[in-house]
PDB file of N, CA and C in Angstrom:
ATOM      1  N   UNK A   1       0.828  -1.187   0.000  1.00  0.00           N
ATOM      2  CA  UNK A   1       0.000   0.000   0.000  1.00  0.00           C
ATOM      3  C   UNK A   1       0.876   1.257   0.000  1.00  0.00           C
ATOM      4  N   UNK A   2       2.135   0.851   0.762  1.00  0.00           N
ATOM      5  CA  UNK A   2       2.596   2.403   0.931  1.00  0.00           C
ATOM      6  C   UNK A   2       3.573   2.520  -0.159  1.00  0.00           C
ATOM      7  N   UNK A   3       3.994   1.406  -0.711  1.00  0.00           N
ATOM      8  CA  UNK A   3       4.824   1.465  -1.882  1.00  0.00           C
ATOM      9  C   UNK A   3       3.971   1.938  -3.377  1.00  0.00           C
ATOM     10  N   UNK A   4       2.893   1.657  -3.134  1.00  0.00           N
ATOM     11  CA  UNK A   4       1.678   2.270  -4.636  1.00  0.00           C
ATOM     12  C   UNK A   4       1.667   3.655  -3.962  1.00  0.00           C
ATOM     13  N   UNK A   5       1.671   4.125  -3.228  1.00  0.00           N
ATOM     14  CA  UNK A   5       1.029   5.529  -2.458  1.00  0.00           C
ATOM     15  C   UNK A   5       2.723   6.420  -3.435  1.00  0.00           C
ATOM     16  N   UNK A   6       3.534   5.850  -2.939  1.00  0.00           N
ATOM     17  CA  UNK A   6       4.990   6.364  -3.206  1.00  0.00           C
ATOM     18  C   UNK A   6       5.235   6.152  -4.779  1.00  0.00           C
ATOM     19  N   UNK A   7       4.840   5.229  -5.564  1.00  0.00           N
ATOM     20  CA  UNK A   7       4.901   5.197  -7.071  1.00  0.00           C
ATOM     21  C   UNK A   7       3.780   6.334  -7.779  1.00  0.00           C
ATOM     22  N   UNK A   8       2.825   6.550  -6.788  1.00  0.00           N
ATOM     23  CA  UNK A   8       1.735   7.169  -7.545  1.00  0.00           C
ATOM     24  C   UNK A   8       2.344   8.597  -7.514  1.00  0.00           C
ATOM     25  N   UNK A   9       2.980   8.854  -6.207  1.00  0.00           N
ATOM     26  CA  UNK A   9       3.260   9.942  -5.986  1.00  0.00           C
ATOM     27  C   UNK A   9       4.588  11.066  -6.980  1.00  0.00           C
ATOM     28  N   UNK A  10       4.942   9.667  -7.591  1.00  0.00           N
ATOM     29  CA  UNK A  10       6.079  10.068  -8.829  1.00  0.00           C
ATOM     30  C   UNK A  10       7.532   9.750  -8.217  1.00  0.00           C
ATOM     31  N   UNK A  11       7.624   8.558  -6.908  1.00  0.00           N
ATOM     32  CA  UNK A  11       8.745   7.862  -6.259  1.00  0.00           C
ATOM     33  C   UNK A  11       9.134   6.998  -7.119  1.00  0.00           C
ATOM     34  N   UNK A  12      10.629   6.848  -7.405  1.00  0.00           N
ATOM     35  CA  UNK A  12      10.576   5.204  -8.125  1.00  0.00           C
ATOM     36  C   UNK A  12      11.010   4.701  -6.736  1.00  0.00           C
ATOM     37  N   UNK A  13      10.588   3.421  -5.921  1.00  0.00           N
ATOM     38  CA  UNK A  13      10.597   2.521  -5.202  1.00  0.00           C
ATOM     39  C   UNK A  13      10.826   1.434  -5.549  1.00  0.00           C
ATOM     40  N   UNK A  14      11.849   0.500  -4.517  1.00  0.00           N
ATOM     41  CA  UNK A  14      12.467  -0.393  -4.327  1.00  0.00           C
ATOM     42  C   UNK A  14      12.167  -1.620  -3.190  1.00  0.00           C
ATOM     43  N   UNK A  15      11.368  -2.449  -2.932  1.00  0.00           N
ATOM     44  CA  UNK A  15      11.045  -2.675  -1.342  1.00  0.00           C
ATOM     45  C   UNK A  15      11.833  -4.037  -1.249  1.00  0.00           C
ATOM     46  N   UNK A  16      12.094  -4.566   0.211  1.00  0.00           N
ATOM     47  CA  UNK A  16      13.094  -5.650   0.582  1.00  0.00           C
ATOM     48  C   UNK A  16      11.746  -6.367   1.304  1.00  0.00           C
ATOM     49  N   UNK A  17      11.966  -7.716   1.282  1.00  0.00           N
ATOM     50  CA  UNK A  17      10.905  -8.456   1.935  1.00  0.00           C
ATOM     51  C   UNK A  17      11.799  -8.447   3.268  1.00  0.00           C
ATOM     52  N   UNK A  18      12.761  -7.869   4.056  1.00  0.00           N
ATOM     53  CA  UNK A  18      13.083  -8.362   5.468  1.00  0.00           C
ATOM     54  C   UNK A  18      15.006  -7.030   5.416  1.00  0.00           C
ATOM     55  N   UNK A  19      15.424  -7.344   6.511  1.00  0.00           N
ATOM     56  CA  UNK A  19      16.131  -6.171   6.489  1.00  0.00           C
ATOM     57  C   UNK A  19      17.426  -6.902   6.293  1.00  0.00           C
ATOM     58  N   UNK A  20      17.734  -8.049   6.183  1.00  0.00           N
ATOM     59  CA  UNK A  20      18.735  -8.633   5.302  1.00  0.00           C
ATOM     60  C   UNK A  20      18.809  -7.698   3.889  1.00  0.00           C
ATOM     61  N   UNK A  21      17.760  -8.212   3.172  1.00  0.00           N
ATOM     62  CA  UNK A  21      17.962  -8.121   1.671  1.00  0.00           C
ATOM     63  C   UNK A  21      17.677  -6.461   1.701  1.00  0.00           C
ATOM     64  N   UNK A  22      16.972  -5.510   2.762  1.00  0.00           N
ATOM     65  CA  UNK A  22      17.192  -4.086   2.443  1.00  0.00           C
ATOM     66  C   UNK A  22      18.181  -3.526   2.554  1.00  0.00           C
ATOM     67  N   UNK A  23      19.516  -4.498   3.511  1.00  0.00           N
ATOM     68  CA  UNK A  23      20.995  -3.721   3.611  1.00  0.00           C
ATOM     69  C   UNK A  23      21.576  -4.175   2.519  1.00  0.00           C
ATOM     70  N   UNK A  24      21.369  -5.655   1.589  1.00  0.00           N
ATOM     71  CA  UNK A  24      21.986  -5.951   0.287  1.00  0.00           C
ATOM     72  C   UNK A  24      21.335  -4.993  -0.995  1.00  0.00           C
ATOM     73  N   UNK A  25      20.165  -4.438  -0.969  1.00  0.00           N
ATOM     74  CA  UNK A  25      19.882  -3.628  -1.888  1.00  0.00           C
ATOM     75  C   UNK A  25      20.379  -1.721  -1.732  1.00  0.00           C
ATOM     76  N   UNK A  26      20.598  -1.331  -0.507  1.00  0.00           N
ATOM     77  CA  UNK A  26      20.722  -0.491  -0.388  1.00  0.00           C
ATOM     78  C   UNK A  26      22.319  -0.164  -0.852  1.00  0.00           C
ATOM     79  N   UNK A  27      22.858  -1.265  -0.012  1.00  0.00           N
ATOM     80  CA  UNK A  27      24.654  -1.422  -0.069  1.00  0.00           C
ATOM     81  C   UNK A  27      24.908  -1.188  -2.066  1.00  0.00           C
ATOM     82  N   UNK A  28      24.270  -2.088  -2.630  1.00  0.00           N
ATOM     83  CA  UNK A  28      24.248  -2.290  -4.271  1.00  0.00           C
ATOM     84  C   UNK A  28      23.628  -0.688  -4.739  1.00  0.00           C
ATOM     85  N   UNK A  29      22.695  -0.162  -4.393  1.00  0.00           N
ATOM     86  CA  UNK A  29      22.505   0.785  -5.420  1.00  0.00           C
ATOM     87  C   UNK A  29      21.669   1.805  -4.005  1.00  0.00           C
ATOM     88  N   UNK A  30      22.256   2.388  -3.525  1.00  0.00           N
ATOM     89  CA  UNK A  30      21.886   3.837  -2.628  1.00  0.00           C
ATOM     90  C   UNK A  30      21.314   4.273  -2.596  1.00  0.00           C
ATOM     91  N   UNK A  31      19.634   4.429  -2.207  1.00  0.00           N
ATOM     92  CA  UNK A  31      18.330   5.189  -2.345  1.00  0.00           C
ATOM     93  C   UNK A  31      19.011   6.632  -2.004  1.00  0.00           C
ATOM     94  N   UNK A  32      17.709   7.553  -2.328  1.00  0.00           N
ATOM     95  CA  UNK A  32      17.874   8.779  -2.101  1.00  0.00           C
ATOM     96  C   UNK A  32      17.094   9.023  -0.572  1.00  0.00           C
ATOM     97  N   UNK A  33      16.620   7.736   0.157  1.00  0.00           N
ATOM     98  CA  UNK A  33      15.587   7.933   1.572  1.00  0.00           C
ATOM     99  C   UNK A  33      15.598   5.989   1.019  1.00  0.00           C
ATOM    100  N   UNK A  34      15.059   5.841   2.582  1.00  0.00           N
ATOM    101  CA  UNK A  34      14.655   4.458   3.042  1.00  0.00           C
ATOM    102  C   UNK A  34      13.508   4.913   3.688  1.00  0.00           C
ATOM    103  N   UNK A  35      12.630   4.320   3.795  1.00  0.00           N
ATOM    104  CA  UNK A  35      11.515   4.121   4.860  1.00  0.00           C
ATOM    105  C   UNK A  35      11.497   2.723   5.019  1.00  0.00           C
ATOM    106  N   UNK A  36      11.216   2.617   6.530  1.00  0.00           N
ATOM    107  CA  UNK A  36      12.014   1.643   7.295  1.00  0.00           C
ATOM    108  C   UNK A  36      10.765   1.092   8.480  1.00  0.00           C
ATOM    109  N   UNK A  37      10.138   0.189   9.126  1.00  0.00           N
ATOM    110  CA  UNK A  37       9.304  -0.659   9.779  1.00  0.00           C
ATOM    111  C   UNK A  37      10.945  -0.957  10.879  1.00  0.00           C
ATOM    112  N   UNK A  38      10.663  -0.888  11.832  1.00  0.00           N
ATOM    113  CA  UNK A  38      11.709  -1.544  13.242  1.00  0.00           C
ATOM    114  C   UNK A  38      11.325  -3.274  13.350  1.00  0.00           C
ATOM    115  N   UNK A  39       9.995  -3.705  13.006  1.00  0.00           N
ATOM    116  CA  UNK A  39       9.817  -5.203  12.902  1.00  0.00           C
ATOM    117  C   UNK A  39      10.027  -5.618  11.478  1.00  0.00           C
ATOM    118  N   UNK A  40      10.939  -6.265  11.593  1.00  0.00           N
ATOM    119  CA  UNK A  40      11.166  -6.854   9.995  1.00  0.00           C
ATOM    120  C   UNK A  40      11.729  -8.342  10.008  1.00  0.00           C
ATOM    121  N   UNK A  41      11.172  -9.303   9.165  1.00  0.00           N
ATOM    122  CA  UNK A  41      11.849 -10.681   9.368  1.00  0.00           C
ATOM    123  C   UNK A  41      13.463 -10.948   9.403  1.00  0.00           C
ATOM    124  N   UNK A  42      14.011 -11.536   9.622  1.00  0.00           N
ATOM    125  CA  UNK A  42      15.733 -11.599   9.728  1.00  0.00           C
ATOM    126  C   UNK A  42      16.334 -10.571  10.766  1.00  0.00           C
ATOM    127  N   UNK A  43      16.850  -9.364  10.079  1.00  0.00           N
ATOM    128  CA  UNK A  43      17.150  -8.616  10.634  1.00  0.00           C
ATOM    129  C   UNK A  43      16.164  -7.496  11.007  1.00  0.00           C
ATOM    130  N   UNK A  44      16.220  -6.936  12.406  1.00  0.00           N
ATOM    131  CA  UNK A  44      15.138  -5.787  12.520  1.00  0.00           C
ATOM    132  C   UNK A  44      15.322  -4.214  12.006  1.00  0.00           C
ATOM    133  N   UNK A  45      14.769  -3.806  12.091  1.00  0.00           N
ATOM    134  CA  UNK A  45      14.667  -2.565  11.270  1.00  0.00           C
ATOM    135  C   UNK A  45      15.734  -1.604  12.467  1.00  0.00           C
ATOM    136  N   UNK A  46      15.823  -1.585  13.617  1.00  0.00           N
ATOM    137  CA  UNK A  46      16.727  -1.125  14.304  1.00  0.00           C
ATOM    138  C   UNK A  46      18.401  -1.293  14.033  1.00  0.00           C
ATOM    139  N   UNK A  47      18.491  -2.637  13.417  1.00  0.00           N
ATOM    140  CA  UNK A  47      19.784  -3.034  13.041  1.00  0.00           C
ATOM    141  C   UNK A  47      20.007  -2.306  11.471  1.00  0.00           C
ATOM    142  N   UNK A  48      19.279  -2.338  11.235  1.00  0.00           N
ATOM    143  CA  UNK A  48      18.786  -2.159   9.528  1.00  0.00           C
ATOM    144  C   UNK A  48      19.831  -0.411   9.434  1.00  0.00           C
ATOM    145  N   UNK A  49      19.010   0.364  10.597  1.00  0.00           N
ATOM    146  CA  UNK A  49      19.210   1.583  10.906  1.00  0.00           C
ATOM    147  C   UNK A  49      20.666   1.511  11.281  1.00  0.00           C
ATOM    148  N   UNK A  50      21.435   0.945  12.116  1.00  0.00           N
ATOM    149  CA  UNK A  50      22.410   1.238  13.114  1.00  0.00           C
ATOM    150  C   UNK A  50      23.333   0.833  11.730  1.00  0.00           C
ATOM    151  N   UNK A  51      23.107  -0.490  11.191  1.00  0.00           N
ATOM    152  CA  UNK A  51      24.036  -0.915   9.932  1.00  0.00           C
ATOM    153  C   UNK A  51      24.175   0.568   8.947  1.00  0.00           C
ATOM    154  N   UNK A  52      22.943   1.290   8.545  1.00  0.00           N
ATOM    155  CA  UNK A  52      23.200   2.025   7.277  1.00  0.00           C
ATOM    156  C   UNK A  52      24.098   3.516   8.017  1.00  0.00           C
ATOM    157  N   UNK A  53      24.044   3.573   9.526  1.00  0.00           N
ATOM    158  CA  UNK A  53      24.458   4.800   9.789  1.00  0.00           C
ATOM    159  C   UNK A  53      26.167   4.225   9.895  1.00  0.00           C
ATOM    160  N   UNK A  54      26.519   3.235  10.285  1.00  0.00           N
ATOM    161  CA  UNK A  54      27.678   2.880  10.020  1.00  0.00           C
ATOM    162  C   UNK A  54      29.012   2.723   9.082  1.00  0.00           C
ATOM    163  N   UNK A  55      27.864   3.465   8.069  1.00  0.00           N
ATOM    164  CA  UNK A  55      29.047   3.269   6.693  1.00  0.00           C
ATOM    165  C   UNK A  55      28.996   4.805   6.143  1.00  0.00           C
ATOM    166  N   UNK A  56      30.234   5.198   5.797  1.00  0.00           N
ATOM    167  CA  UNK A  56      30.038   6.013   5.064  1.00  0.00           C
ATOM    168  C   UNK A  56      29.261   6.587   3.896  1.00  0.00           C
ATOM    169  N   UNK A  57      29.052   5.365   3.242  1.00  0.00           N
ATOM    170  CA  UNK A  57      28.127   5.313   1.798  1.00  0.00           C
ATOM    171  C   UNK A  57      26.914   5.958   1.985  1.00  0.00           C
ATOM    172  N   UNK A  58      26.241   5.165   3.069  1.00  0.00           N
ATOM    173  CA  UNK A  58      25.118   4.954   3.182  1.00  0.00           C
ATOM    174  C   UNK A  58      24.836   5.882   4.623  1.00  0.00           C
ATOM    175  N   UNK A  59      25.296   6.215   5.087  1.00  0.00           N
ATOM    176  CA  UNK A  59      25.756   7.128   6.723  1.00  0.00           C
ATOM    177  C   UNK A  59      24.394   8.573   6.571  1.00  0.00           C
ATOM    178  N   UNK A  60      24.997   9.083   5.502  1.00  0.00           N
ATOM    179  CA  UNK A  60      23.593  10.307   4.835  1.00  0.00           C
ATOM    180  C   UNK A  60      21.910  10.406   4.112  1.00  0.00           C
ATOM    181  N   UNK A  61      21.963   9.071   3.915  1.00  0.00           N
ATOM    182  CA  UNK A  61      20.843   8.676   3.382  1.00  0.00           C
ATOM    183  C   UNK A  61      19.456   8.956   4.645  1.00  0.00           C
ATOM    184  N   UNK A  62      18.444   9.764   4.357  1.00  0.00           N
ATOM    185  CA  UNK A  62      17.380  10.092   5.621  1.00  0.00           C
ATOM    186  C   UNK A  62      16.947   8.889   5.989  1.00  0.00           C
ATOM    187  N   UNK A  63      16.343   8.425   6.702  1.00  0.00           N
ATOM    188  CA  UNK A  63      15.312   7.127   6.840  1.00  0.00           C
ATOM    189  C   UNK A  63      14.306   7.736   7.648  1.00  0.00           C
ATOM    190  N   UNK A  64      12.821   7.261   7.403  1.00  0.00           N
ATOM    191  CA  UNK A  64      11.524   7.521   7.518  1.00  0.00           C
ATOM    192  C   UNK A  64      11.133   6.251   8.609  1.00  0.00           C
ATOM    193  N   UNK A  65      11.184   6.584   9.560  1.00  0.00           N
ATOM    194  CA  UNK A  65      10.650   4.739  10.259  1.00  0.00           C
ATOM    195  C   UNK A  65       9.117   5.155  10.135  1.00  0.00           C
ATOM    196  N   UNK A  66       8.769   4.283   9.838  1.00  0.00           N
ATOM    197  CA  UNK A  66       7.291   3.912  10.014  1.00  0.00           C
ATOM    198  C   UNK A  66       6.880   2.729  11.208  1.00  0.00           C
ATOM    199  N   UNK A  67       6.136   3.005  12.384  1.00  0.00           N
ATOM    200  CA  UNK A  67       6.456   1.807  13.322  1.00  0.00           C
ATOM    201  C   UNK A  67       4.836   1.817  14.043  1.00  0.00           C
ATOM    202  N   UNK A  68       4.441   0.690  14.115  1.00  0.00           N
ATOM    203  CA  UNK A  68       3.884   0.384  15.453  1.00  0.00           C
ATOM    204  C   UNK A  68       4.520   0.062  16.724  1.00  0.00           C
ATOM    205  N   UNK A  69       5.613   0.318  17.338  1.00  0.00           N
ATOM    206  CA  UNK A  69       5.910  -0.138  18.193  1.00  0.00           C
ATOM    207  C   UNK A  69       6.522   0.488  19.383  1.00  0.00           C
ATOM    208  N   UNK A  70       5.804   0.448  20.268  1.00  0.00           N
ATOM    209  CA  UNK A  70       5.564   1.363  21.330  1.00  0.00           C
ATOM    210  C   UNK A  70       7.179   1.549  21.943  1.00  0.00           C
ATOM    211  N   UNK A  71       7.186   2.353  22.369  1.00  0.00           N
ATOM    212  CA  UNK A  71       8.602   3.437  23.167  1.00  0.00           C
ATOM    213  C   UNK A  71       8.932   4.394  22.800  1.00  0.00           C
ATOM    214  N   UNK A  72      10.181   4.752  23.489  1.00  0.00           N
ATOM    215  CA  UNK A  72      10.934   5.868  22.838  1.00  0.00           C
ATOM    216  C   UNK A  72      11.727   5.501  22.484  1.00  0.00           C
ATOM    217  N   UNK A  73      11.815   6.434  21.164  1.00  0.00           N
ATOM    218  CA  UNK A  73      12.610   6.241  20.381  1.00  0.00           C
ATOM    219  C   UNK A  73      13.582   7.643  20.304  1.00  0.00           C
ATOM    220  N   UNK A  74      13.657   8.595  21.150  1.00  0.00           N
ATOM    221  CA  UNK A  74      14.633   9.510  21.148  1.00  0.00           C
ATOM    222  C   UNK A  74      16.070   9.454  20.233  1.00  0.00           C
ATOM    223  N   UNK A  75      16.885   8.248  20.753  1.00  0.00           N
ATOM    224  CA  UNK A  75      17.859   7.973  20.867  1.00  0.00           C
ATOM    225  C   UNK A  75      18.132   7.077  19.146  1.00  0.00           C
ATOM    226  N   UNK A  76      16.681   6.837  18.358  1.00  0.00           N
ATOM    227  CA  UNK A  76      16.812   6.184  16.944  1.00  0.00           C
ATOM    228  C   UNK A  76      17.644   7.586  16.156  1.00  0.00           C
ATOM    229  N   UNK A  77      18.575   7.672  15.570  1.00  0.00           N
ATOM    230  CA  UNK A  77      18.890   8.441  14.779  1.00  0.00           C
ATOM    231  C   UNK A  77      18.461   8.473  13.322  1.00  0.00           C
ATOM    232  N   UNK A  78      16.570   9.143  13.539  1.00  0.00           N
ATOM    233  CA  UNK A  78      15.815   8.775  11.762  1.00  0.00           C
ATOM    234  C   UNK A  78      15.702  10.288  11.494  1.00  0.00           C
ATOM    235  N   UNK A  79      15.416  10.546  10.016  1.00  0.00           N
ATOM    236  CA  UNK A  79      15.263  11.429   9.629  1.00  0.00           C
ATOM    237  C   UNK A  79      13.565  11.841   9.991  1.00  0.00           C
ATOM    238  N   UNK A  80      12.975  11.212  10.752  1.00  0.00           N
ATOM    239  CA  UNK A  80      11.561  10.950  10.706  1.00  0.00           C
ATOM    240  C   UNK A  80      10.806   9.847  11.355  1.00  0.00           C
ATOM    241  N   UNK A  81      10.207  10.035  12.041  1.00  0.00           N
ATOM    242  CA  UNK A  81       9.544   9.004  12.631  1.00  0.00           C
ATOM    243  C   UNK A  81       7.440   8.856  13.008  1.00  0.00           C
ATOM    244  N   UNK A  82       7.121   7.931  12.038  1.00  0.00           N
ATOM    245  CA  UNK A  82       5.773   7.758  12.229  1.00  0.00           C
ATOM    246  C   UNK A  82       4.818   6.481  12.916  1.00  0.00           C
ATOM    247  N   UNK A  83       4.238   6.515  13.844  1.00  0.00           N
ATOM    248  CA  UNK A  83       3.591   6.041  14.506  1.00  0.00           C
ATOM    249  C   UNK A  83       2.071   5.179  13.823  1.00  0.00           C
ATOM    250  N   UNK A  84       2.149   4.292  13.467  1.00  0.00           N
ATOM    251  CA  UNK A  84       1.065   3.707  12.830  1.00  0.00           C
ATOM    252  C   UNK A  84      -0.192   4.038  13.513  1.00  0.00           C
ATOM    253  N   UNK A  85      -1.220   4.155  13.083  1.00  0.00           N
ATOM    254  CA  UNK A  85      -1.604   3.795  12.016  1.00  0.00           C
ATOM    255  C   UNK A  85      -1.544   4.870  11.050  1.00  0.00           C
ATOM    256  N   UNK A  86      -0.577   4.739   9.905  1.00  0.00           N
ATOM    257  CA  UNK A  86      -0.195   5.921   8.899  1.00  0.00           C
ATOM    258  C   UNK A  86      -0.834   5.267   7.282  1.00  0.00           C
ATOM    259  N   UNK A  87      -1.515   6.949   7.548  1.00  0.00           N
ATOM    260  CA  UNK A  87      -1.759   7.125   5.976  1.00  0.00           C
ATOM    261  C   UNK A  87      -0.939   7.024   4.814  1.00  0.00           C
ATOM    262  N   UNK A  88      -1.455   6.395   3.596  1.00  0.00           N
ATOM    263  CA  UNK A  88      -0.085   6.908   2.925  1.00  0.00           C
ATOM    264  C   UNK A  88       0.062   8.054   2.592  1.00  0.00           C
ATOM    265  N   UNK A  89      -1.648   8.864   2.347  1.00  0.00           N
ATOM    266  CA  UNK A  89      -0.897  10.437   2.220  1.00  0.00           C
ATOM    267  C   UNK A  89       0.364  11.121   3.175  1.00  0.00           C
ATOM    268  N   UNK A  90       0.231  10.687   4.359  1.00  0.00           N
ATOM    269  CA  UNK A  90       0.972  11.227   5.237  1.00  0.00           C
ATOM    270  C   UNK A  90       2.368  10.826   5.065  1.00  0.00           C
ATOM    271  N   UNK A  91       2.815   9.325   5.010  1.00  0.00           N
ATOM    272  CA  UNK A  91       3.858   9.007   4.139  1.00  0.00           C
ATOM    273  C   UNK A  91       4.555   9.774   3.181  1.00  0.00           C
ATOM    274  N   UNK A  92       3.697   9.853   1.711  1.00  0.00           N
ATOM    275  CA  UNK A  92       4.279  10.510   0.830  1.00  0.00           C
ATOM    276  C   UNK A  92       4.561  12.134   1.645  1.00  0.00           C
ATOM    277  N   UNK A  93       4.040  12.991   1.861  1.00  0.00           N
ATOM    278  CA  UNK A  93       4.416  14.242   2.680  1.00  0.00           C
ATOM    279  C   UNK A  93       5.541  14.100   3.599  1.00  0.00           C
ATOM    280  N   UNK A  94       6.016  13.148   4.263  1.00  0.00           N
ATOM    281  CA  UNK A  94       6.929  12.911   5.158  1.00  0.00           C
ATOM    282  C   UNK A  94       7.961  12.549   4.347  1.00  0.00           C
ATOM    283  N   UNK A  95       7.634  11.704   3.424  1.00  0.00           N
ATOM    284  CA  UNK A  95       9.156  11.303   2.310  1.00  0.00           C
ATOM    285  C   UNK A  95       9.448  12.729   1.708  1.00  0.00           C
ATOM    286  N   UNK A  96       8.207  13.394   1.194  1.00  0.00           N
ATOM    287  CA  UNK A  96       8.641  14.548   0.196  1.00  0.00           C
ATOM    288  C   UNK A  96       9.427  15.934   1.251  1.00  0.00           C
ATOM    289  N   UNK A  97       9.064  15.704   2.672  1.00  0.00           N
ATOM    290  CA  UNK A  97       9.502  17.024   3.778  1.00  0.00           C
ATOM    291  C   UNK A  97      10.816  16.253   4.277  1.00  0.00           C
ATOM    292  N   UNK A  98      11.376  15.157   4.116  1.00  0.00           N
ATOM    293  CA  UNK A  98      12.826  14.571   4.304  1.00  0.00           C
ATOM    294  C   UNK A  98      13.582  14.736   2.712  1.00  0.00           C
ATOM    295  N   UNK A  99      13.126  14.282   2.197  1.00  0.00           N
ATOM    296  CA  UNK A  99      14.209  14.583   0.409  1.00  0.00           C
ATOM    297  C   UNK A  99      14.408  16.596   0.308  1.00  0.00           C
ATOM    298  N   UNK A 100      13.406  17.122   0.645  1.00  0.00           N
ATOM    299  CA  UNK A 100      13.621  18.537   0.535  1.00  0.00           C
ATOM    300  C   UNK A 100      14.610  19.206   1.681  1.00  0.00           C
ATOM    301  N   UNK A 101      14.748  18.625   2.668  1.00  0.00           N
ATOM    302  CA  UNK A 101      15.578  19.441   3.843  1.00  0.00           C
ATOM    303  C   UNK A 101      16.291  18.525   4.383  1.00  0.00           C
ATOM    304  N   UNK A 102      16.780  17.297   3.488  1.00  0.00           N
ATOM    305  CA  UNK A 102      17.826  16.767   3.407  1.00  0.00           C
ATOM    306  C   UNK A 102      18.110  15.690   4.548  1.00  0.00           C
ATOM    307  N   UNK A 103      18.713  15.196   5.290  1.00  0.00           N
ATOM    308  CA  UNK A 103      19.168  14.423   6.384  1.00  0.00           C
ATOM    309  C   UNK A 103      19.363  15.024   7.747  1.00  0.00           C
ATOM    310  N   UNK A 104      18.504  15.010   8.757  1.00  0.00           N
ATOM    311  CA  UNK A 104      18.189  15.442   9.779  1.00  0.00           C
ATOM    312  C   UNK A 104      16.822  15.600  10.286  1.00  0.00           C
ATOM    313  N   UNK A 105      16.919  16.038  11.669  1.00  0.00           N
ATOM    314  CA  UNK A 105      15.507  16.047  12.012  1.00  0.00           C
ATOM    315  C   UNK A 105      14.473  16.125  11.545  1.00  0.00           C
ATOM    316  N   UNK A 106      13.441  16.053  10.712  1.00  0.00           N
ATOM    317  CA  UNK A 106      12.511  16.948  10.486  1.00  0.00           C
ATOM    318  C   UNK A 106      11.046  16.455  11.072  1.00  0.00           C
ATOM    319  N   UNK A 107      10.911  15.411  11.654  1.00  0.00           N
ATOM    320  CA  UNK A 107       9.852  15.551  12.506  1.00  0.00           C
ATOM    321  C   UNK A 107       9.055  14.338  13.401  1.00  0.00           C
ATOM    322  N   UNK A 108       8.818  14.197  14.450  1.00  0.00           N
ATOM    323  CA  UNK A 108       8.646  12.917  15.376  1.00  0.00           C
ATOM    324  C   UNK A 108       7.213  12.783  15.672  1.00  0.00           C
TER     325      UNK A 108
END
């Protein structure tokens, strides 16, 4: 759903069935943003995160978490963070307010 929301929106998108194969696709060809789930099969989306901030390559790239999952998350270093149950309008607006003001805060 949120990947049609993001194609419609004029995104080309890429999605990983689990956060193994999203650090082998990302590592291979470098999105311009990730949006990212913290529950993911294999590896979790927390590792997913800590792996891409670890490399230089990939260190600048924003990430969008999208999460049901309760805590704080202060201490996640995302470009963005949304609390399910998310629209995809709200999605696409959150991808399009991270690609415009680049890597950093822009909103919890």
């Amino acid at each position: 759903m949120f990947g049609q929301a993001l194609l419609m929106a004029g995104f080309d998108v890429r999605e990983a069935r689990g956060g193994f194969e999203a650090l082998q696709k990302v590592d291979s060809d470098p999105p311009d943003i990730v949006v990212l789930d913290l529950i993911l099969p294999g590896i979790d989306g927390f590792t997913v995160q800590t792996e891409l901030a670890a490399h230089v390559h990939t260190r600048s790239i924003p990430i969008v978490v999208v999460t049901g999952t309760m805590g704080d998350f202060d201490d996640l270093d995302v470009a963005c963070l949304l609390r399910k149950p998310v629209t995809p309008d709200s999605l696409v607006e959150a991808v399009k307010k991270c690609l415009a003001s680049g890597a950093g805060s822009v909103g919890r």
